[in-house]
N, C-alpha and C. Protein backbone atom coordinates (compact mmCIF):
# COMPACT_ATOMS: atom_id res chain seq x y z
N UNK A 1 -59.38 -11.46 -24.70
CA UNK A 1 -58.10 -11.88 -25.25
C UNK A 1 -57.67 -10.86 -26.30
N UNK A 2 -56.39 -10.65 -26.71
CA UNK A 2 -55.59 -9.29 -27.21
C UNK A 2 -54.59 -10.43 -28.42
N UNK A 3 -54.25 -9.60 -29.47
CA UNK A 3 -53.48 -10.45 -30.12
C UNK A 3 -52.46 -10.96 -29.77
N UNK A 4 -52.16 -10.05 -28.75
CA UNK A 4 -50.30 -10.73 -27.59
C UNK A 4 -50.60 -11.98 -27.31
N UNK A 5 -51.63 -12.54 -26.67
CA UNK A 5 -51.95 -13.96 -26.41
C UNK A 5 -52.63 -14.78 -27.23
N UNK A 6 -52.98 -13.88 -28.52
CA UNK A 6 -53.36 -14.94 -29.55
C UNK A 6 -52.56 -15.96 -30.28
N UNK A 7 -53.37 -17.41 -30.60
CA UNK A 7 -52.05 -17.90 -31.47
C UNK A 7 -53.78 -18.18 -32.74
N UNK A 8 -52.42 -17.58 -34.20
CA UNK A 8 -52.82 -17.56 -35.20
C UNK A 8 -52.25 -18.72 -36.25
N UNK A 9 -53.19 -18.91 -37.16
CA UNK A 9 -52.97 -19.87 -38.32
C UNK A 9 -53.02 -19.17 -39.55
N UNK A 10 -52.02 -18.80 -40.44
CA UNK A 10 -52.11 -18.28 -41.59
C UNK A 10 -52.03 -19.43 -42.54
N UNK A 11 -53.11 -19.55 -43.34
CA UNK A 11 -52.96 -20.29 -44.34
C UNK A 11 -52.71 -19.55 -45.97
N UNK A 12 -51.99 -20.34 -46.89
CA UNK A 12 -52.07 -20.20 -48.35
C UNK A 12 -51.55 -18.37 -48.57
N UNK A 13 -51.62 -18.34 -49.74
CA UNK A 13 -51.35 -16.89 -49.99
C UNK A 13 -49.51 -16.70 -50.52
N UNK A 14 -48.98 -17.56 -50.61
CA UNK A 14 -47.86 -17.34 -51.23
C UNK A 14 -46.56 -16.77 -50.12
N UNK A 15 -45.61 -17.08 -50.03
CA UNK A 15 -44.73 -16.84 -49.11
C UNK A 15 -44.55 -15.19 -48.82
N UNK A 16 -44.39 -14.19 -49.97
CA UNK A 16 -44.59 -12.88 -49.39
C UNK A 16 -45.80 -12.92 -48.90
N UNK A 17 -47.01 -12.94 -49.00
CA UNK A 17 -48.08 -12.25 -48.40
C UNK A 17 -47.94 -12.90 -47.21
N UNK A 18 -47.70 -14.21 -46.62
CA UNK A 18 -47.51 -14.48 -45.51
C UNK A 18 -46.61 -13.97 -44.84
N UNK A 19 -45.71 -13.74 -44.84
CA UNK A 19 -44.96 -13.12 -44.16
C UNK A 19 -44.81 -11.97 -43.90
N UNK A 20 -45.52 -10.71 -44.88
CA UNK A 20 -45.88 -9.98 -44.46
C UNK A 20 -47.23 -9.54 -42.97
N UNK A 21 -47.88 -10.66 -43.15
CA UNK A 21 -48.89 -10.61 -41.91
C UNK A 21 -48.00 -11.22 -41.02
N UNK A 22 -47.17 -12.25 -40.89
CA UNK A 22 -46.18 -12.62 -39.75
C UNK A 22 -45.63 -11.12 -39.24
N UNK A 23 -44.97 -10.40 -40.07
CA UNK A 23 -44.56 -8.96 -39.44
C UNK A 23 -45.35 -8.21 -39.06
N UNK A 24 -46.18 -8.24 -39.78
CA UNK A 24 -47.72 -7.52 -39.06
C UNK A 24 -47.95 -7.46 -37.79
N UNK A 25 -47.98 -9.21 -37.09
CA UNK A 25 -48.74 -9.60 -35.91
C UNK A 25 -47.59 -10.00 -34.57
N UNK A 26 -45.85 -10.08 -35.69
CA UNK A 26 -45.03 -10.17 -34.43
C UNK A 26 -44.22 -9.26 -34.07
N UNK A 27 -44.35 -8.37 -34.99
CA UNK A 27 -43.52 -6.85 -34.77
C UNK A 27 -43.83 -6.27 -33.31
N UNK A 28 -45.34 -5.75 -33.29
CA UNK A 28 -45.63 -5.09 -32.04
C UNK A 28 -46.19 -5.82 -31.18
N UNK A 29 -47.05 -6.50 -31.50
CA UNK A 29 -48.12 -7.75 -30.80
C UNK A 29 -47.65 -9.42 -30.35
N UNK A 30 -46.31 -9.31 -30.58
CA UNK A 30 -46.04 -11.02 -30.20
C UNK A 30 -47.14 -11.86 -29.88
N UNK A 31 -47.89 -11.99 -31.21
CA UNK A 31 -48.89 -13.19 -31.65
C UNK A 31 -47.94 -14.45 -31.81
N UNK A 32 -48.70 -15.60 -31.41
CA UNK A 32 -48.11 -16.95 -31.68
C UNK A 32 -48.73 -17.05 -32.99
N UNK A 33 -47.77 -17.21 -34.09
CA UNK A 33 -48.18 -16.87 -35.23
C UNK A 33 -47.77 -18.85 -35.70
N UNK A 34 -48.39 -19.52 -36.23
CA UNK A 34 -48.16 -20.67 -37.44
C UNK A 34 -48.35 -20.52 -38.22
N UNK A 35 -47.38 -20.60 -39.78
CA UNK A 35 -47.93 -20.15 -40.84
C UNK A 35 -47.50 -21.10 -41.61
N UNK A 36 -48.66 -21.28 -42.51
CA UNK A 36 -48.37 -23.06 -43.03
C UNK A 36 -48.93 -21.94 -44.60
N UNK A 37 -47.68 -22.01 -45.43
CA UNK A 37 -47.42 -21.14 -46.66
C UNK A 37 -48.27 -22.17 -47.91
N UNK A 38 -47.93 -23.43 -47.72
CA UNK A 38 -47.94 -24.47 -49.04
C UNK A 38 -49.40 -24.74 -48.70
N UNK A 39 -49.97 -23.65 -50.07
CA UNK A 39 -51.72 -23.98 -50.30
C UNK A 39 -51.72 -24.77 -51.30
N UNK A 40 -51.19 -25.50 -52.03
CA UNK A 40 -51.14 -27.04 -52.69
C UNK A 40 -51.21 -27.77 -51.69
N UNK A 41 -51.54 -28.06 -50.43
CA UNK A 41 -52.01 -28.45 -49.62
C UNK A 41 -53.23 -28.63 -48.47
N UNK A 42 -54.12 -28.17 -49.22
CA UNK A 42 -55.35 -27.32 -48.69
C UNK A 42 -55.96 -28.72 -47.65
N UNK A 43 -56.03 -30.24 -48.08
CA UNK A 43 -56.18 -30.82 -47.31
C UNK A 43 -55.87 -31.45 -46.21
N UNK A 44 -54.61 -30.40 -45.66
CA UNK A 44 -54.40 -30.89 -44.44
C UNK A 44 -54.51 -29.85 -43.46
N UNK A 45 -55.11 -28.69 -43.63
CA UNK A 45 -55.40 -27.65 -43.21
C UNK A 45 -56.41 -28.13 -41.89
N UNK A 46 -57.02 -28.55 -41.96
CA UNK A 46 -58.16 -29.38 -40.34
C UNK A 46 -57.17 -29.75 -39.76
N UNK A 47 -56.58 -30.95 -40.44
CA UNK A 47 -55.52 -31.36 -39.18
C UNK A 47 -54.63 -30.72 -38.37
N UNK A 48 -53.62 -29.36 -39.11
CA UNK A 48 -53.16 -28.79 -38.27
C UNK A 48 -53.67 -27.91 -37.55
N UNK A 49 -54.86 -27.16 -38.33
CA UNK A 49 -55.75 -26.52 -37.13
C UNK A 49 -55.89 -27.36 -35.82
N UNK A 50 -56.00 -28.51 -36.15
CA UNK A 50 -56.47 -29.22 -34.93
C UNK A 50 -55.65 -29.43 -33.60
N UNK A 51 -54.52 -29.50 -34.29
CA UNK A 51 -53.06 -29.61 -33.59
C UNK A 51 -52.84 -28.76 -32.99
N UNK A 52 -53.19 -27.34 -33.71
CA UNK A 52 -52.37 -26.06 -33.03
C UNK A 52 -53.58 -25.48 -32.48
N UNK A 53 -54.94 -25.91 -32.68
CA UNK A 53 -55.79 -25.19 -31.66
C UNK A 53 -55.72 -23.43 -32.03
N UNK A 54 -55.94 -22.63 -33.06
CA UNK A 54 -55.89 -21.28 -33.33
C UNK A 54 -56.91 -20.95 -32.43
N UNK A 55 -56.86 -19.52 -32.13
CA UNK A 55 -58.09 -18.67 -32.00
C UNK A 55 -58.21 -17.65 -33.38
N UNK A 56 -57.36 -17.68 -34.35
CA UNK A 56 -57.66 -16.88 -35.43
C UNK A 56 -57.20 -17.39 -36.43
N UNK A 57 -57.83 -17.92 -37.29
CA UNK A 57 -57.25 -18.36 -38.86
C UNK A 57 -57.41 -17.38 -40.02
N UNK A 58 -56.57 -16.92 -40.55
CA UNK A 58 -56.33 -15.96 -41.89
C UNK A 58 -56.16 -17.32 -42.90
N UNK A 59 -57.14 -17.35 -43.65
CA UNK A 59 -57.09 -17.62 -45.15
C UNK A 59 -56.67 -16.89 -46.39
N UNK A 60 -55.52 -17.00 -46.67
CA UNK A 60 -55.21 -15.98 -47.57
C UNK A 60 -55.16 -15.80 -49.02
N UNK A 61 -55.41 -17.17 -49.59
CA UNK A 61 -55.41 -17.20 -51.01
C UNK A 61 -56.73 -18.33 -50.87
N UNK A 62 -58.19 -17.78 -50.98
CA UNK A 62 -59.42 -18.48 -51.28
C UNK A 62 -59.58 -19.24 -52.51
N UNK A 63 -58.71 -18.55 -53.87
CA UNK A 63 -59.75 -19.24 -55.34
C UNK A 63 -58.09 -19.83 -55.78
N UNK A 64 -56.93 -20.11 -54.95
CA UNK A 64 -55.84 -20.53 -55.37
C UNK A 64 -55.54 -21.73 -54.77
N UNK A 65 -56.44 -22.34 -53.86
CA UNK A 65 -55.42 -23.71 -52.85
C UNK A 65 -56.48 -24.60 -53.68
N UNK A 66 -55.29 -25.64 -53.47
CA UNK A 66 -55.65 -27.39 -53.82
C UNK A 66 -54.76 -28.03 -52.51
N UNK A 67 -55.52 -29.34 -53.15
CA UNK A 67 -56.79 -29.59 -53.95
C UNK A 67 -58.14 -29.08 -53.04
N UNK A 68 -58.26 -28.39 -52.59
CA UNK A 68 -59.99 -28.10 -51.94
C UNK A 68 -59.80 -26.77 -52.06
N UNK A 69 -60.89 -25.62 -52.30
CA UNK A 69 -60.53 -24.30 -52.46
C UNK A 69 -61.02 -23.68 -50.92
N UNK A 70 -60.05 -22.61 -50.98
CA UNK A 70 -60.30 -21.65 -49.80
C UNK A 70 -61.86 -21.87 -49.12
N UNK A 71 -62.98 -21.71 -49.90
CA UNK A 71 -63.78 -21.67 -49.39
C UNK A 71 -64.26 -23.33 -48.48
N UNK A 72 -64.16 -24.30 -49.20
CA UNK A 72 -64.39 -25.83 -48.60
C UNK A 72 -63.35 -25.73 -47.85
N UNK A 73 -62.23 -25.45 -47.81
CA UNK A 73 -61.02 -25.19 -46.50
C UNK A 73 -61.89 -24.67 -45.30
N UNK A 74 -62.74 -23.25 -45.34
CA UNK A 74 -63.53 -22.70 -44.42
C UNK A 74 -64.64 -23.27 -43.83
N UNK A 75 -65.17 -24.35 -44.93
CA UNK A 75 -66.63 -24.76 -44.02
C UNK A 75 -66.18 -26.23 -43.73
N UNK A 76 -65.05 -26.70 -43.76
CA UNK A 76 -64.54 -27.86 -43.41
C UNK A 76 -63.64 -27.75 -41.93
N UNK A 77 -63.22 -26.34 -41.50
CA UNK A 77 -62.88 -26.00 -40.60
C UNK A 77 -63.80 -25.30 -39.54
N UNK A 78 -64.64 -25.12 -40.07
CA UNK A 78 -66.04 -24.42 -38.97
C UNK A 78 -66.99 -25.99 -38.72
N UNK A 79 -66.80 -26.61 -39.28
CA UNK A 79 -67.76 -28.21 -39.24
C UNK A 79 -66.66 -28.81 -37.95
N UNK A 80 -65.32 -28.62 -37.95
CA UNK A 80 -64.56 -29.47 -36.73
C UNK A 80 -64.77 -29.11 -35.38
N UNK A 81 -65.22 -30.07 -34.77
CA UNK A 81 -65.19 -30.00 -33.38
C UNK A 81 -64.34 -29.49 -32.93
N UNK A 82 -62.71 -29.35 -33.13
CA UNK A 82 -61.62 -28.69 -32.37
C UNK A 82 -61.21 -27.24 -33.10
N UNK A 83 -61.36 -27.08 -34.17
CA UNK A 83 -60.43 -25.81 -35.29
C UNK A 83 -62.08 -24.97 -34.98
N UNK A 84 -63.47 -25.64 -35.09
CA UNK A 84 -64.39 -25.12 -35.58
C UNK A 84 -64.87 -23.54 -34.37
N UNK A 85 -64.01 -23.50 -33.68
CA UNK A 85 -64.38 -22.15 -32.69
C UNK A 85 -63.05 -20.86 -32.93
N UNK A 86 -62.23 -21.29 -34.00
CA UNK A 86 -61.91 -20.54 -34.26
C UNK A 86 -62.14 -19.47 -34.97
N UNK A 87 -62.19 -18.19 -35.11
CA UNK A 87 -62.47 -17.26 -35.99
C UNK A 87 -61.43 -17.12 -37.00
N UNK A 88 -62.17 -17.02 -38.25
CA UNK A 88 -61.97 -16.82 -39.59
C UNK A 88 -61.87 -15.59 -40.24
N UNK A 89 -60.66 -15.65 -40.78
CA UNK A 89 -60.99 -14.23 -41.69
C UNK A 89 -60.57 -14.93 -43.15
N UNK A 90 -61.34 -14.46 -44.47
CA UNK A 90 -61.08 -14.56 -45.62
C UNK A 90 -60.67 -13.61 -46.04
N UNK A 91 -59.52 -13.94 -47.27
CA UNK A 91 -58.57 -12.95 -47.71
C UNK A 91 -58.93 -13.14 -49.37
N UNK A 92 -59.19 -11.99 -50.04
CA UNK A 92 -59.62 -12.21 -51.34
C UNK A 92 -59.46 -10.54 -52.20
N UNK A 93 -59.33 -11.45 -53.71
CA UNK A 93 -59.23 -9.79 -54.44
C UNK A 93 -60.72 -9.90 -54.64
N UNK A 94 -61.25 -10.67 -54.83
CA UNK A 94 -62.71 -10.44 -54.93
C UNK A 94 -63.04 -9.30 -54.83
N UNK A 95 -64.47 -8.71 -55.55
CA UNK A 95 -65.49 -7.45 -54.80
C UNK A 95 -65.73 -7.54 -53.74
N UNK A 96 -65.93 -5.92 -52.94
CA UNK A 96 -66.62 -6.85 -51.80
C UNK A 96 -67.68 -7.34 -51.31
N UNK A 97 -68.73 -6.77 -52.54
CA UNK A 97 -69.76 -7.44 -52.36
C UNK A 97 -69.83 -9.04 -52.17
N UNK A 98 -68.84 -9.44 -53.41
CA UNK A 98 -69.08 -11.13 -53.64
C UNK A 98 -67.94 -11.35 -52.20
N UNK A 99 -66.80 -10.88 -51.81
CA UNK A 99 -66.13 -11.33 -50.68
C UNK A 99 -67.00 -11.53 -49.59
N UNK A 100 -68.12 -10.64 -49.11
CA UNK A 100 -68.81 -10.79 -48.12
C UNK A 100 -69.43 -11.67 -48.64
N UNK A 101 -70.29 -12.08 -49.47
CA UNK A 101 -71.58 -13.57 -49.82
C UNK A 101 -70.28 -14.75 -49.91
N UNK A 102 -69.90 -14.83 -49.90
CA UNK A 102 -68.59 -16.09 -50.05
C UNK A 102 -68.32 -16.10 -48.38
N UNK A 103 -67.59 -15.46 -47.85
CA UNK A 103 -67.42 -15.10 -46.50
C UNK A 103 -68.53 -16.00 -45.52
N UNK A 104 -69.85 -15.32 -46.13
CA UNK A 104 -70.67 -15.56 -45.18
C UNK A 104 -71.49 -17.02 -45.69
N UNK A 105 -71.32 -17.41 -47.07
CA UNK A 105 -71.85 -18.68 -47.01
C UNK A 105 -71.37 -19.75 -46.35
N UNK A 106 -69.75 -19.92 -46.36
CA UNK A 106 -68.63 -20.41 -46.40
C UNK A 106 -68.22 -20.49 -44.14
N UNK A 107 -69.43 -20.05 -43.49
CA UNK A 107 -68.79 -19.93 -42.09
C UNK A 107 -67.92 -18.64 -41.66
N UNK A 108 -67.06 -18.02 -42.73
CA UNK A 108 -66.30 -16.83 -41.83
C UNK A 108 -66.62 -16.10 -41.42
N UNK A 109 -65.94 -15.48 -40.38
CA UNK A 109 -66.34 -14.67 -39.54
C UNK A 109 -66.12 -13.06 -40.02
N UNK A 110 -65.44 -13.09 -40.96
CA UNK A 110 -64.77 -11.71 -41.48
C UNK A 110 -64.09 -11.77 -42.48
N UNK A 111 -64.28 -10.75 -43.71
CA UNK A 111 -63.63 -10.91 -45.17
C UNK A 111 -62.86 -9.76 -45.37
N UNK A 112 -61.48 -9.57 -45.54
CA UNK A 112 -60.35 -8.68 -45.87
C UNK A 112 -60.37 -8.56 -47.82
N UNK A 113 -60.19 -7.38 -47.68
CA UNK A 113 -60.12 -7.22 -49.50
C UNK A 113 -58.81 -7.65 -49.63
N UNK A 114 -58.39 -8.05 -50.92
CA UNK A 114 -56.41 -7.44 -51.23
C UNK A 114 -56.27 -6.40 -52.45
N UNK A 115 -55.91 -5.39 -52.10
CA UNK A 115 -54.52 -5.42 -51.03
C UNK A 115 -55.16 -4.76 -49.68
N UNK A 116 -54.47 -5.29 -48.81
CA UNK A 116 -55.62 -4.12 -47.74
C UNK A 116 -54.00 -3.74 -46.99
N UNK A 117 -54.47 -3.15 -45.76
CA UNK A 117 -53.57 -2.06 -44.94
C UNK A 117 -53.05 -3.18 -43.78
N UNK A 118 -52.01 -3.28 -43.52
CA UNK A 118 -51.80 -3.95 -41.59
C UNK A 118 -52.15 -3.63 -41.08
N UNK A 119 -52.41 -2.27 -40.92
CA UNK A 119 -53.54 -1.68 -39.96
C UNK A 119 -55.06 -2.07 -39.85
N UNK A 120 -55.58 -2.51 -41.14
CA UNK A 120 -56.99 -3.55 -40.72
C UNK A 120 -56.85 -4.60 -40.52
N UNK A 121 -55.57 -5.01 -41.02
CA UNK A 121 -55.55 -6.58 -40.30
C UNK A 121 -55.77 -6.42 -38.69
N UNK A 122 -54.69 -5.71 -38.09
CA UNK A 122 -54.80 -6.01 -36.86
C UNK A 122 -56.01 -5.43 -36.14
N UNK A 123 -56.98 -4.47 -36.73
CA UNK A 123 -57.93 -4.16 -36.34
C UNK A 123 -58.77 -5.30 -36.62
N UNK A 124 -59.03 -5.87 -37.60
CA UNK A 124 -60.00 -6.76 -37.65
C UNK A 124 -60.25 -8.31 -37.12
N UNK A 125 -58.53 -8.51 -36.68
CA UNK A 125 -58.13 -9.34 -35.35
C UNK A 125 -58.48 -9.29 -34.02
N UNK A 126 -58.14 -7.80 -33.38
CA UNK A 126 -58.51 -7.38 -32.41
C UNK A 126 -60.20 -7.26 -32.17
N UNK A 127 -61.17 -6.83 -33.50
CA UNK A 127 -62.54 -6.79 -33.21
C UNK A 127 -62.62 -8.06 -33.20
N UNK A 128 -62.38 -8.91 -33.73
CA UNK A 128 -62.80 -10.78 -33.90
C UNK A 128 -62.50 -11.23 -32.10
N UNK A 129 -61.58 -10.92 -31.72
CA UNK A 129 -60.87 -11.51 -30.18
C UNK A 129 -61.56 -10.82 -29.18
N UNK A 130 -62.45 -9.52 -29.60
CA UNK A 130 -63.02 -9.03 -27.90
C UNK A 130 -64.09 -9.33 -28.05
């Protein structure tokens, strides 16, 4: 599978940074992109995973959503029977030392620094999907 037929879940991260990965992934790649902006909402994040069935979830603001933080967002979405086969990427200014031990306690599959390039996003989409 290729990001053209991926459908993605962007969570949290504030309306520019989301939408900047929306242009990211629908500019060249017509990804089915959902992007659910309002991370003051962190607990309903399972449910719409569940709904929309992702193959890629971008977490984009880890130490900023309520009420549950990025990281309990991640191992509450890898614990679901339906969201839980999706691949994860965490988005963080973190080091990257501590981004990777967070990453990897937490279920994800892959940790993005910020600010990073569109160009690793979609690389690190594309390695997650083959």
């Amino acid at each position: 599978m290729g990001i053209k037929t991926a459908r993605i879940l962007i969570v949290g991260g504030g309306a520019e940074l989301a939408e900047l990965c929306v242009g990211t992934l629908e500019r060249d790649n017509s990804a089915h992109v959902l992007m659910v902006i309002d991370q003051e909402h962190s607990d309903r994040v399972v449910s719409i995973a569940e709904a929309f069935k992702p193959d890629v979830i971008l977490l984009l603001a880890i130490n900023h959503m309520a009420p549950l933080g990025g990281l309990e967002v991640c191992r509450q979405l890898r614990a679901s029977a339906v969201a839980g086969g999706a691949k994860i990427i965490l988005f963080s200014s973190d080091s990257l030392k501590k981004g990777l031990k967070a990453a990897k306690e937490c279920g994800a599959d892959a940790y993005i620094r910020k600010p990073f390039s569109q160009e690793k996003l979609l690389e690190m989409i594309e390695l997650l999907l083959s």
